[in-house]
Protein backbone atom coordinates (compact mmCIF):
# COMPACT_ATOMS: atom_id res chain seq x y z
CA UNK A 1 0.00 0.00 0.00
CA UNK A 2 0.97 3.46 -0.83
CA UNK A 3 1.76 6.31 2.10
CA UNK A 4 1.28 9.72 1.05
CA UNK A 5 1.19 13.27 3.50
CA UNK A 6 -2.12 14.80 3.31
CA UNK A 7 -2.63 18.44 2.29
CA UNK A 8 -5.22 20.47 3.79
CA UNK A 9 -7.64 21.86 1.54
CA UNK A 10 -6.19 25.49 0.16
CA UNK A 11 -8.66 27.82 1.83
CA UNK A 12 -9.48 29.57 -1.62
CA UNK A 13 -10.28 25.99 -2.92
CA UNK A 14 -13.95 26.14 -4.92
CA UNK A 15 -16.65 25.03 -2.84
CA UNK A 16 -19.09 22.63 -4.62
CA UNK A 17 -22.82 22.80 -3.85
CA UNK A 18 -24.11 21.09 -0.44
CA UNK A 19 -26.56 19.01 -2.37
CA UNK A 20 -24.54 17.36 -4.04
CA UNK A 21 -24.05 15.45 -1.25
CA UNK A 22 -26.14 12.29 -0.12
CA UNK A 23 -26.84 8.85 1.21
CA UNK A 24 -28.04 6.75 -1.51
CA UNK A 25 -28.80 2.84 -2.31
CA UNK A 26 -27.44 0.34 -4.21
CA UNK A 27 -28.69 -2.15 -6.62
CA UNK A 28 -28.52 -5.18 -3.85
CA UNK A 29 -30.47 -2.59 -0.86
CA UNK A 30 -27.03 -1.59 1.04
CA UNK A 31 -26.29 1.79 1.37
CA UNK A 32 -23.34 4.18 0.47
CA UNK A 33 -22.34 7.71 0.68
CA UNK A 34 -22.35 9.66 -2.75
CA UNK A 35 -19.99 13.68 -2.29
CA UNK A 36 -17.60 15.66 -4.30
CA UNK A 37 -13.75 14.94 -3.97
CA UNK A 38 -11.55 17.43 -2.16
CA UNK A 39 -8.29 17.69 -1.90
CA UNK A 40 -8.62 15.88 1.35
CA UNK A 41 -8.95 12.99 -0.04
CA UNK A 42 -6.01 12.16 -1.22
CA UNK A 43 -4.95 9.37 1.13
CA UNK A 44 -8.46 7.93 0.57
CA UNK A 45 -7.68 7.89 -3.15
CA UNK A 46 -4.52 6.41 -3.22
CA UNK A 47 -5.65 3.55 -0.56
CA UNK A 48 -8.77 2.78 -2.63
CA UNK A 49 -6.65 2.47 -6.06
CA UNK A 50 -4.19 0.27 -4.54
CA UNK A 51 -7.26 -2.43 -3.68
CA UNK A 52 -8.33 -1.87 -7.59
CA UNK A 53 -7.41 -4.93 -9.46
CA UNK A 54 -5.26 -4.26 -12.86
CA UNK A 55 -7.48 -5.22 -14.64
CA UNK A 56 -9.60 -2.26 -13.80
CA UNK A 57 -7.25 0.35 -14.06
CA UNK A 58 -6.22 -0.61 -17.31
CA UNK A 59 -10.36 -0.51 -18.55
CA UNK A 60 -10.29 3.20 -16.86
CA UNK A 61 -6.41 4.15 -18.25
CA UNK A 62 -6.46 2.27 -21.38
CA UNK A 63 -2.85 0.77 -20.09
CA UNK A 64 -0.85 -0.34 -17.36
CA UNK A 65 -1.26 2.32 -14.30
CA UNK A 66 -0.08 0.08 -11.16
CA UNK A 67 0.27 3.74 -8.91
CA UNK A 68 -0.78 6.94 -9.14
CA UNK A 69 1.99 9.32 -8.70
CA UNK A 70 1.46 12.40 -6.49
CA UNK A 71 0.73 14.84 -9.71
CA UNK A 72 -2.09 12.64 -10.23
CA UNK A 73 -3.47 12.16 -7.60
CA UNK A 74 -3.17 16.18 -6.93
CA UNK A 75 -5.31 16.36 -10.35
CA UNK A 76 -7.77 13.73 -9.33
CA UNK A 77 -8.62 15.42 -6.31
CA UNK A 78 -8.37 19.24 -7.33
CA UNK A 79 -11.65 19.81 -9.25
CA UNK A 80 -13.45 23.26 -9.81
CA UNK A 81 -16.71 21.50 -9.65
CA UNK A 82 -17.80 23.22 -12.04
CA UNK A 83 -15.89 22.37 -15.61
CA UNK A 84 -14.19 19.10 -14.17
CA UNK A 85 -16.17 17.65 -11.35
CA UNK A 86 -15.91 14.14 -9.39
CA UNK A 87 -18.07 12.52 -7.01
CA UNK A 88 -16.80 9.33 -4.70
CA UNK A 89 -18.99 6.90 -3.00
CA UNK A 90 -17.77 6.03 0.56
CA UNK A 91 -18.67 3.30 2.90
CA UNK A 92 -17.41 2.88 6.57
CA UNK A 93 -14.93 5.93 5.35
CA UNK A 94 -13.39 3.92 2.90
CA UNK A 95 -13.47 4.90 -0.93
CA UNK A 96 -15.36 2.53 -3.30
CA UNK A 97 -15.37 4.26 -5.96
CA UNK A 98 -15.17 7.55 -7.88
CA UNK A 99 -16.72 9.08 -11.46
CA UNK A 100 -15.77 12.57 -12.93
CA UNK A 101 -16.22 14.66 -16.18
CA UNK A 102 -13.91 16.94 -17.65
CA UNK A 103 -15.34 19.45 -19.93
CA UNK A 104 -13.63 19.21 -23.29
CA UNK A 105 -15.73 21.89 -25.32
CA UNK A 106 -18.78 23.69 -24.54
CA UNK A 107 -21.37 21.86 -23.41
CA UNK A 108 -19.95 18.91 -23.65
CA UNK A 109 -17.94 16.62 -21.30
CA UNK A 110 -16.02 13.43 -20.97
CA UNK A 111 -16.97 10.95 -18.25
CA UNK A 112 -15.24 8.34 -16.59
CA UNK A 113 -15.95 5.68 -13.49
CA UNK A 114 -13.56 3.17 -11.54
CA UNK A 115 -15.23 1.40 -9.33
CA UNK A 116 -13.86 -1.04 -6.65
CA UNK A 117 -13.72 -4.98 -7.59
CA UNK A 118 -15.78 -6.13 -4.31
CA UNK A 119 -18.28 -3.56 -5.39
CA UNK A 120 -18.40 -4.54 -9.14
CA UNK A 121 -22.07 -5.24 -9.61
CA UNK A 122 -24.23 -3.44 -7.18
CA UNK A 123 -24.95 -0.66 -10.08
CA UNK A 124 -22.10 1.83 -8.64
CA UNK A 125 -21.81 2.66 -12.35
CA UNK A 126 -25.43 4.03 -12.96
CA UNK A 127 -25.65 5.84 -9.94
CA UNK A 128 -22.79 7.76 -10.51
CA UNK A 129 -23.68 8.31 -14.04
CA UNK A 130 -27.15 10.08 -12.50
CA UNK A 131 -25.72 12.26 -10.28
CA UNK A 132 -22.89 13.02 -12.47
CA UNK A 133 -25.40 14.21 -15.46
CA UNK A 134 -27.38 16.23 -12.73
CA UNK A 135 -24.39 18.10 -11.87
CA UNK A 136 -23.73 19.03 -15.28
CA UNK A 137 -26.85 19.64 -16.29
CA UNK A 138 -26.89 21.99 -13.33
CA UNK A 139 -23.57 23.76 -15.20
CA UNK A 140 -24.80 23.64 -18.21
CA UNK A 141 -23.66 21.03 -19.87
CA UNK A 142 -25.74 18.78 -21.98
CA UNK A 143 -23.65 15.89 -23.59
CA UNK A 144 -21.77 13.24 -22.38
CA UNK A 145 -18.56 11.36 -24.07
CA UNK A 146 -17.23 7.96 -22.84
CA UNK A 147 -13.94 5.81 -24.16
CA UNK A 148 -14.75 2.14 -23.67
CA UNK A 149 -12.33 -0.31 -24.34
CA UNK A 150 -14.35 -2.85 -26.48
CA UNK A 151 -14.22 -5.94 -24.08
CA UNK A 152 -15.09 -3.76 -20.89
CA UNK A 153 -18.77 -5.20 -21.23
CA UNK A 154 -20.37 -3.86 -18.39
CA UNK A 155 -18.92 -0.24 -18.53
CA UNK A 156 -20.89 -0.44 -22.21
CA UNK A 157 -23.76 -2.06 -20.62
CA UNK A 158 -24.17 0.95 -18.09
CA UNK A 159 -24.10 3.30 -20.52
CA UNK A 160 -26.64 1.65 -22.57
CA UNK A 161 -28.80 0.77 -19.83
CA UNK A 162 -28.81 4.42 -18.41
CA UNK A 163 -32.17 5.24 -20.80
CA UNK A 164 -30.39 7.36 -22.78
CA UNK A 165 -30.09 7.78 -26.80
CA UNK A 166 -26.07 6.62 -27.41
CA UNK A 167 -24.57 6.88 -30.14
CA UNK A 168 -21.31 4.92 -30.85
CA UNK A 169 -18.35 5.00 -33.13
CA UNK A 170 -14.75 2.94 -33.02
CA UNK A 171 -11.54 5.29 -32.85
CA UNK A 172 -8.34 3.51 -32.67
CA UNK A 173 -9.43 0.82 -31.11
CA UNK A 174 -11.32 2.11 -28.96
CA UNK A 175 -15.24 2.39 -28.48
CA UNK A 176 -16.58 6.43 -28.13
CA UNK A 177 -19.90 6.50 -26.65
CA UNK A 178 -21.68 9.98 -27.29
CA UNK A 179 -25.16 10.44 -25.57
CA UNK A 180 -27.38 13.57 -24.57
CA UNK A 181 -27.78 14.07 -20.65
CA UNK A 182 -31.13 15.43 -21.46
CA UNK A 183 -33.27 13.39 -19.00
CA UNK A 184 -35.69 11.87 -21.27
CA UNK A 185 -38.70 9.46 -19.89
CA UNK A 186 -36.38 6.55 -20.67
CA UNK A 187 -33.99 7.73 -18.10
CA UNK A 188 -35.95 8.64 -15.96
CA UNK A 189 -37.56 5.36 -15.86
CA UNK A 190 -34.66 3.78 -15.94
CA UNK A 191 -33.86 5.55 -13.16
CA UNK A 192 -37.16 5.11 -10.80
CA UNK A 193 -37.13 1.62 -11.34
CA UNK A 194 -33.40 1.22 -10.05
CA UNK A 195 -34.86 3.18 -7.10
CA UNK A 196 -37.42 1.00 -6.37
CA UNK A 197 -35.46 -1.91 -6.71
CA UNK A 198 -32.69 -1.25 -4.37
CA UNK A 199 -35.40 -0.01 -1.81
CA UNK A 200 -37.35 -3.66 -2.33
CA UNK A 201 -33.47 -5.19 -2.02
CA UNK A 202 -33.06 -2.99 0.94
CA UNK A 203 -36.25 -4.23 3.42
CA UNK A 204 -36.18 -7.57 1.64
CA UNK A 205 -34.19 -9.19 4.84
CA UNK A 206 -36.27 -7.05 7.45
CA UNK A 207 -39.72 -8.75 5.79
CA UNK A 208 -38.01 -12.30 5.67
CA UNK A 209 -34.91 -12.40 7.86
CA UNK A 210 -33.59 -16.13 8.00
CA UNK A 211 -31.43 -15.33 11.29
CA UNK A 212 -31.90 -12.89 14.23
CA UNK A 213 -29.68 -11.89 16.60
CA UNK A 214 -31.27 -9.77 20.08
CA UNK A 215 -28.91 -8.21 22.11
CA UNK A 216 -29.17 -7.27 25.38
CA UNK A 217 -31.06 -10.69 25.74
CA UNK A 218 -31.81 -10.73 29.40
CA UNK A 219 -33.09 -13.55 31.79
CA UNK A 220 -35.42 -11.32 33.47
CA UNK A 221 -38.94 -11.20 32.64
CA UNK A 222 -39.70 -7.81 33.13
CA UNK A 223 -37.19 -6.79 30.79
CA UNK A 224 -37.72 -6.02 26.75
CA UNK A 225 -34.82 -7.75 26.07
CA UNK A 226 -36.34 -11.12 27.70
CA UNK A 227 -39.59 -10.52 25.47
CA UNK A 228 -38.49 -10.01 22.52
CA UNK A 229 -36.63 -13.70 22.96
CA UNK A 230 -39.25 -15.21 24.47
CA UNK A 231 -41.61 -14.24 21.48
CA UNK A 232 -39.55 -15.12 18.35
CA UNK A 233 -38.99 -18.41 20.17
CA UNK A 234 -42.72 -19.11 21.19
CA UNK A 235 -44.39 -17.20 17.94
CA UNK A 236 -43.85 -17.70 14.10
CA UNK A 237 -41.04 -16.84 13.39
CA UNK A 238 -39.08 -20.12 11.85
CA UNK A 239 -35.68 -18.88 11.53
CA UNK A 240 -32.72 -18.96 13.54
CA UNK A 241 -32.29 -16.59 16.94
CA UNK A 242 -29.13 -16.13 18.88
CA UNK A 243 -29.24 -14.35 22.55
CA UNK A 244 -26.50 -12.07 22.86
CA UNK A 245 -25.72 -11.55 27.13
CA UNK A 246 -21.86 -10.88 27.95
CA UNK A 247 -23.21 -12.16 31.66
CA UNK A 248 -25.77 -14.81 30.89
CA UNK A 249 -24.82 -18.26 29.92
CA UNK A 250 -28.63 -19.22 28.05
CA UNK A 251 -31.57 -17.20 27.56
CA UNK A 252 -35.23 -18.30 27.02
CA UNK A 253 -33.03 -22.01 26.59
CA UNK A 254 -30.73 -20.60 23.86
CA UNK A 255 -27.02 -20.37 24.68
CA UNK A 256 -26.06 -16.87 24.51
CA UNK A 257 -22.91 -15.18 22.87
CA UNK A 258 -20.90 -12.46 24.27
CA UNK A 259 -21.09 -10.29 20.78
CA UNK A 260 -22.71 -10.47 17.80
CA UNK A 261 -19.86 -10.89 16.70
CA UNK A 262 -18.82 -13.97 18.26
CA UNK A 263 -21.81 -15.64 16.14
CA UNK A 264 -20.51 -18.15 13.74
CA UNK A 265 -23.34 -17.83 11.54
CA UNK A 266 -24.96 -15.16 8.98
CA UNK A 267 -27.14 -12.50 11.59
CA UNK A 268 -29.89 -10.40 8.54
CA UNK A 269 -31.18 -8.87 11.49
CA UNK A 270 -30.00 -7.90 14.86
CA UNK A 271 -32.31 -6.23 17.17
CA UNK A 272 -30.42 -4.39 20.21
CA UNK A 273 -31.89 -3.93 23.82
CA UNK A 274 -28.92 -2.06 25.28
CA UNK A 275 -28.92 1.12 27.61
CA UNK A 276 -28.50 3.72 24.94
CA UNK A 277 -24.98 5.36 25.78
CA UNK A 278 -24.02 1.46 24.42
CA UNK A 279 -25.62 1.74 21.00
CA UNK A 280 -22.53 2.92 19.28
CA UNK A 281 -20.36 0.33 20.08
CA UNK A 282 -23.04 -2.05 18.81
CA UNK A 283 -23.49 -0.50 15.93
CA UNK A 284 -19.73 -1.07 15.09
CA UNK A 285 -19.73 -4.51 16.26
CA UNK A 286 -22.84 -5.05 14.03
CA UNK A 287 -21.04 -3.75 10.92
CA UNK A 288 -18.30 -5.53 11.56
CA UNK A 289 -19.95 -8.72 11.73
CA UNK A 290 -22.06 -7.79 8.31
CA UNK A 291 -25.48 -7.53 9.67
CA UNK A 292 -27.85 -6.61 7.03
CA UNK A 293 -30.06 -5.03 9.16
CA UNK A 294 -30.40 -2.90 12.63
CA UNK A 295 -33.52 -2.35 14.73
CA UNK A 296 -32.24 -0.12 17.98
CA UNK A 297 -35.16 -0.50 20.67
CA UNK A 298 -33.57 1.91 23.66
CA UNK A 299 -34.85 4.80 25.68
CA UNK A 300 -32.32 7.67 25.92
CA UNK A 301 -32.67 9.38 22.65
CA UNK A 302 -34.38 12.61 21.62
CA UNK A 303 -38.06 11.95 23.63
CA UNK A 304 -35.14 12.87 26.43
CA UNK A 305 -33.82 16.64 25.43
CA UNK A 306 -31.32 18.23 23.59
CA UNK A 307 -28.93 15.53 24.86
CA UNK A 308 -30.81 13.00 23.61
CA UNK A 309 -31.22 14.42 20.22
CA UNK A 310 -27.28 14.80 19.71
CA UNK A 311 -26.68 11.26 20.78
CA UNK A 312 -29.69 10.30 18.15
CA UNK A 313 -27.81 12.36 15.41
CA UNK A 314 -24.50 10.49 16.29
CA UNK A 315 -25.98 7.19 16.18
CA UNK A 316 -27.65 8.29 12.60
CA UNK A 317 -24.16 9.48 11.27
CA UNK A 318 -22.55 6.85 12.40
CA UNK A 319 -24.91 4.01 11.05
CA UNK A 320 -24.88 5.42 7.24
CA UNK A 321 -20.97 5.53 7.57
CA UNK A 322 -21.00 2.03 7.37
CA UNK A 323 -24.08 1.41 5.24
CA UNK A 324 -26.76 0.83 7.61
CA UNK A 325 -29.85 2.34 6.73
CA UNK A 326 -31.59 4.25 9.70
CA UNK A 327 -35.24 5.36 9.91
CA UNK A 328 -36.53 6.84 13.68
CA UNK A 329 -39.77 7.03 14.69
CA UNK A 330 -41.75 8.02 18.00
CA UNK A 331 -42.89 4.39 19.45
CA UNK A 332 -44.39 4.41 23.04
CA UNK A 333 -45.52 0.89 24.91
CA UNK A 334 -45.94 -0.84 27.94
CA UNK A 335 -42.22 -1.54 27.67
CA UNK A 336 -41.29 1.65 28.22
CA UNK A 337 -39.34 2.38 24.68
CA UNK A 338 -39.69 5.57 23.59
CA UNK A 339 -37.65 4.80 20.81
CA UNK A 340 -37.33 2.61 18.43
CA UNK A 341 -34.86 2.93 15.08
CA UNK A 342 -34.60 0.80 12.28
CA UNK A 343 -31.36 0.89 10.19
């Protein structure tokens, strides 16, 4: 792995627009973080290339690239936003992948994606292509250009499949791809169904979770910890369920586990019982583990004041940082949980 000093952003650096910014979902219903590059990035850039494979770098360079050098990677993350903008996706504050454009004439811009190998698939490519197009519509711009190499199939294929009108030529071997960035009702359906695909990906293991982990599992009965095990044992629910008590050796007649963590199977769901000031470290024990999804039943949160409300923000923050999805909602009950969160 490369080591390279990071540079503060200059403080005259251009500022790019706050919207640009978001948390968006993928094909398969995980989540990622879509912003501009700054010059901040640079270590970010440089860790994320060196986990590319070759064979990637060579589709985005068009030959043999095994580093980027420190003038590149000073012109990959100084951008105007405005005639040469880039967007990265992030996830758990790692780099995934990043798209740009370059104006090359007006109106008109090139555009280019590299997207991380474990992340090939998950329709990085489209996204970036929609929010890339909206940010140069927003400047002006209505044309795209994109160099394929002819065997990079599913570069092509995103293109294509983006809904709109491409037009393509061969240059030197290579495959030019020329398309309007006007969005037409092809795109934009295109683009809706994507949406509603990735959100149907997203709740599909909250609707049918085969495994669920509780923790904060607790042996007393008056607890909603002890509840929530004794009713996926005694009700429907036919998948697995795994107690999670640091201080409990069985639960409800399951052995427990110290972590989630400490689970040798799959968790899709793990629903957490925990005093809320311990949320955050489940949260990162969760994501570690690769829970799919996160339902936080504590009291403590913003029904309690200001206080409350900041730790609530934090535990938002800190869930889309490593993909969780995170909805709140008021919820009052005999079990005394005034809130309940579902990531």
């Amino acid at each position: 792995m490369l080591f390279r000093s990071v540079q503060p952003t200059p403080p005259d650096a251009p500022t790019p627009p706050r919207h640009w910014e978001a948390d968006v979902l993928l094909r398969d219903g995980g989540t990622a973080h879509i912003r501009p590059i700054t010059p901040d990035d640079a270590a970010l850039l440089v860790e994320f290339y060196s986990r590319v494979s070759d064979t990637s770098k060579y589709y985005r360079f068009f030959s043999p690239m095994p580093e980027l050098s420190d003038r590149d990677v000073r012109r990959f993350t100084t951008v105007d936003h405005h005639d040469r903008v880039a967007l990265v996706l992030t996830l758990q504050d790692r780099m995934i992948a990043v798209g740009r454009y370059d104006l090359i004439r007006p109106g008109e811009a090139e555009v280019a994606f590299l997207v991380e190998d474990a992340h090939q698939g998950r329709g990085i490519g489209q996204l970036l292509l929609e929010h890339l197009a909206q940010a140069a519509r927003e400047r002006g711009l209505d044309r795209f250009v994109a160099e394929v190499l002819p065997d990079n199939v599913r570069m092509i294929q995103t293109f294509r499949d983006a809904g709109y009108r491409v037009a393509s030529e061969y240059e030197d071997g290579v495959l030019v791809l020329e398309f309007p960035i006007t969005p037409t009702d092809t795109a934009i359906g295109v683009m809706l169904d994507r949406e509603h695909r990735a959100e149907s990906a997203s709740i599909e293991r909250f609707f049918n979770p085969r495994s669920v982990a509780v923790i904060g599992a607790s042996r007393r009965s008056d607890t909603i910890g002890q509840t929530l095990v004794r009713n996926l044992v005694t009700g429907d629910y036919t998948g697995r369920v795994y107690a999670v008590n640091p201080s409990a050796r069985a639960v409800s007649g399951l052995p427990t586990y110290t972590s989630v963590s400490e689970i040798p199977d799959d968790v899709d769901v793990a629903i957490v019982a925990v005093p809320a000031e311990a949320v955050q470290d489940v949260v990162l024990d969760c994501a570690a583990k690769g829970v799919h999804g996160l339902v936080v039943i504590s009291s403590g949160f913003a029904e309690t004041g200001e206080e409350g409300r900041q730790r609530q923000r934090r535990l938002v923050g800190l869930s889309r940082s490593y993909g969780l999805r995170l909805r709140s909602e008021e919820h009052t009950s005999e079990l005394q949980s005034p809130m309940y969160l579902v990531c």
